[in-house]
Protein backbone atom coordinates (compact mmCIF):
# COMPACT_ATOMS: atom_id res chain seq x y z
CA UNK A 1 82.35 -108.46 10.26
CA UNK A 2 85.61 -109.96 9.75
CA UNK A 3 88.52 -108.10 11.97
CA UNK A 4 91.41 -109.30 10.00
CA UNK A 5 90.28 -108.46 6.22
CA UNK A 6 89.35 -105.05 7.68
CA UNK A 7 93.13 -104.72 9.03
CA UNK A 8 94.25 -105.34 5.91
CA UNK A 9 92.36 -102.48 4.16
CA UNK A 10 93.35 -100.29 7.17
CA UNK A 11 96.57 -101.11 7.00
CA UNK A 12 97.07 -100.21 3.28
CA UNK A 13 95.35 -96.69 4.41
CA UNK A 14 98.14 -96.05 7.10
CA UNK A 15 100.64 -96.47 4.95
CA UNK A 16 99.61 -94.25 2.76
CA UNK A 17 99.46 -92.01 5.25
CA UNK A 18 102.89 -93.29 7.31
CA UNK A 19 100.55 -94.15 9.95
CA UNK A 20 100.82 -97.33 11.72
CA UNK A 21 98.15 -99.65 13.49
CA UNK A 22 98.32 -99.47 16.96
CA UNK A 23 95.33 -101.58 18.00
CA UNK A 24 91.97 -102.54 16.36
CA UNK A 25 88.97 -103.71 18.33
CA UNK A 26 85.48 -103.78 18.47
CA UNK A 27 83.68 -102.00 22.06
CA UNK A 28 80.29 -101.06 22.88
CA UNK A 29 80.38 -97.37 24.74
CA UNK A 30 76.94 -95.85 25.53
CA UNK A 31 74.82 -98.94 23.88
CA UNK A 32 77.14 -97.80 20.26
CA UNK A 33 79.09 -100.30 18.55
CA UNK A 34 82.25 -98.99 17.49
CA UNK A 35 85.23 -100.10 15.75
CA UNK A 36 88.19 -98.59 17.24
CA UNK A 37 91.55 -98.05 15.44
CA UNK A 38 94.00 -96.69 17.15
CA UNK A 39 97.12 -95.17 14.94
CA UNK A 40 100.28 -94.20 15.82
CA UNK A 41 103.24 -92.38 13.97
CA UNK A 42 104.71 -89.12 13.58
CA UNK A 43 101.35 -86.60 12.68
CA UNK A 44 98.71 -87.36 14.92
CA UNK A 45 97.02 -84.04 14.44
CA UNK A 46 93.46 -84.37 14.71
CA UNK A 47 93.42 -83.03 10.84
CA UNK A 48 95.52 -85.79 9.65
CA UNK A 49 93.18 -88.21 12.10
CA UNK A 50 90.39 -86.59 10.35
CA UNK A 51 91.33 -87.22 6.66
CA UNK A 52 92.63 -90.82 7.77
CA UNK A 53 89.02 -91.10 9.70
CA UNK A 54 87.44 -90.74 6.03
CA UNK A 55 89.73 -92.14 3.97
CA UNK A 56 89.26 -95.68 5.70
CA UNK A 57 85.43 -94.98 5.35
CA UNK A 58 85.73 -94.72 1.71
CA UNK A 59 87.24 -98.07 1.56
CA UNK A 60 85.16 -99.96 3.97
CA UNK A 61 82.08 -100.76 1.91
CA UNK A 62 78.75 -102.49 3.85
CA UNK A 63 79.29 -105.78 2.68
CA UNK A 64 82.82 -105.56 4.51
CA UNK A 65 82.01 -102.84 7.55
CA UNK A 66 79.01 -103.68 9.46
CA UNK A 67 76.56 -100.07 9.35
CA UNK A 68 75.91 -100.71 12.61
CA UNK A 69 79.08 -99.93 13.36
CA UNK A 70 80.62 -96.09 13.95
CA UNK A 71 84.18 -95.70 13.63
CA UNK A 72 86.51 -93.85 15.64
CA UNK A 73 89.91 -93.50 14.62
CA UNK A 74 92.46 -91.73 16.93
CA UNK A 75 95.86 -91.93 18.75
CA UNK A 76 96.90 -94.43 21.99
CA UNK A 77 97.58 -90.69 23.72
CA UNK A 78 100.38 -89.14 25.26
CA UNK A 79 100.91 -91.54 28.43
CA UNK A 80 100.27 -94.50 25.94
CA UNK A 81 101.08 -97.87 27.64
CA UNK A 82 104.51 -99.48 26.04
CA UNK A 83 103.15 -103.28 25.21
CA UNK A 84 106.49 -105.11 24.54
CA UNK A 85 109.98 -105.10 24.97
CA UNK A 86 110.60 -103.85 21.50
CA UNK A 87 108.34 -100.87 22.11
CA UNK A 88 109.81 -99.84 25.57
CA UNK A 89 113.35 -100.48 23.75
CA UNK A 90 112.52 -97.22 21.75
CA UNK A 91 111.58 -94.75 24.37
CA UNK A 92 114.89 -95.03 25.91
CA UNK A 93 115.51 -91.32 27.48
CA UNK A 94 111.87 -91.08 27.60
CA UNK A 95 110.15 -89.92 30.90
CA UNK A 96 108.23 -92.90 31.54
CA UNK A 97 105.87 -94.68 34.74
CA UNK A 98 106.89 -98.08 36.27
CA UNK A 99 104.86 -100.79 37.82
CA UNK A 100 107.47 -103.71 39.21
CA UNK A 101 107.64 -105.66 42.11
CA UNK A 102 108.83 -102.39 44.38
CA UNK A 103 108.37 -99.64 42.62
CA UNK A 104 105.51 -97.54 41.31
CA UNK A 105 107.50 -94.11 40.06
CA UNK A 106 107.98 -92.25 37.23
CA UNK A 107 111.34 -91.17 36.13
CA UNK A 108 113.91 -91.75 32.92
CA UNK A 109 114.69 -94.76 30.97
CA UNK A 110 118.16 -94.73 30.56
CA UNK A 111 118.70 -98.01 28.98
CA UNK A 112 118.22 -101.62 28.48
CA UNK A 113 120.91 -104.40 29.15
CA UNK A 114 119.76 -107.93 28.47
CA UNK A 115 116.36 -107.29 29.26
CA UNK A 116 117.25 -104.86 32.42
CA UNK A 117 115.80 -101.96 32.41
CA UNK A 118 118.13 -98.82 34.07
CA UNK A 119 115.84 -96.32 35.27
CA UNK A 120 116.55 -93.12 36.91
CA UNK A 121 114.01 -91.50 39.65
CA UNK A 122 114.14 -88.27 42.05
CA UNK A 123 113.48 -89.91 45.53
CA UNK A 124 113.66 -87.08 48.03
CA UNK A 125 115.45 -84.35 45.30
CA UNK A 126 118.31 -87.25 45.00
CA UNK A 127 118.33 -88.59 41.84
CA UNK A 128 118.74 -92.58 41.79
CA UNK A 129 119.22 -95.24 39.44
CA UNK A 130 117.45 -98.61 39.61
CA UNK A 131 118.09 -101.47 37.84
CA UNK A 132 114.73 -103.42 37.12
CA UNK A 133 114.51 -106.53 35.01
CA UNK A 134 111.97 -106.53 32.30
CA UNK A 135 110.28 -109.78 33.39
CA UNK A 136 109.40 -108.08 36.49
CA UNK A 137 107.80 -105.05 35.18
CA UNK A 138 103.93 -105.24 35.72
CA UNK A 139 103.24 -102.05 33.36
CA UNK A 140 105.36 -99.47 31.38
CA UNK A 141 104.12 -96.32 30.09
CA UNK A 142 104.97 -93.13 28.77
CA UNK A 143 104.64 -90.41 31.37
CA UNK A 144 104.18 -86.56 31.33
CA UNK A 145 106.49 -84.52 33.38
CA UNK A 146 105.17 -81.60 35.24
């Protein structure tokens, strides 16, 4: 099965449906092989996953998509990890959780300065803002606020 000819053909379905790729792998869960592709954009309604779910069947024949393969198509969730730079540059105001060298919080990205990050948290009902450069953040992802 070849990964990147079956990106392209998934790739032409997302756009269709303003849908980009997220991440594409192959994993074995419960002794299935499954070809994960995780989506992301603006409708990520289980409908419009749905449709999208089928429409990229349609186009993956056997001679391209191994049959011994289910796939699962579906959304990197609502706490999704932020991979890059680029991708943590757009969630700025977003409530978001920190990994760095001494801190492990959630709070608000305010902004980003030459690769430092300004991040506010509520330490004690005070609210604080640290300054945390990007090289030194172990993970980044979007949070939930309760």
């Amino acid at each position: 099965m070849n990964l990147k000819h079956i990106e392209e053909i998934i790739k032409g379905v997302l756009d269709a449906h303003e849908l980009s790729l997220f991440s594409l792998r192959t994993k074995k869960e419960f002794g299935e092989n499954i070809l994960e592709v995780i989506v992301d954009g603006k409708d990520l309604s289980s409908d419009h996953l749905g449709v999208v779910n089928e429409t990229i069947s349609e186009k993956l024949s056997e001679d391209i998509f191994d049959p011994n393969y289910y796939l699962e198509v579906s959304s990197p969730g609502a706490e999704r990890p932020l991979r890059n730079l680029e991708e943590v540059s757009k969630h700025i105001g977003a409530y978001v959780h920190i990994v760095a060298n001494d801190i492990d919080s959630d709070g608000y990205l305010l902004s980003i300065t030459d690769e430092v990050l300004e991040f506010q948290v509520n330490i004690k009902g005070r609210l604080k803002k640290l300054y945390i450069s990007y090289n030194d953040v172990k993970s980044i992802r979007l949070a939930i606020k309760f």
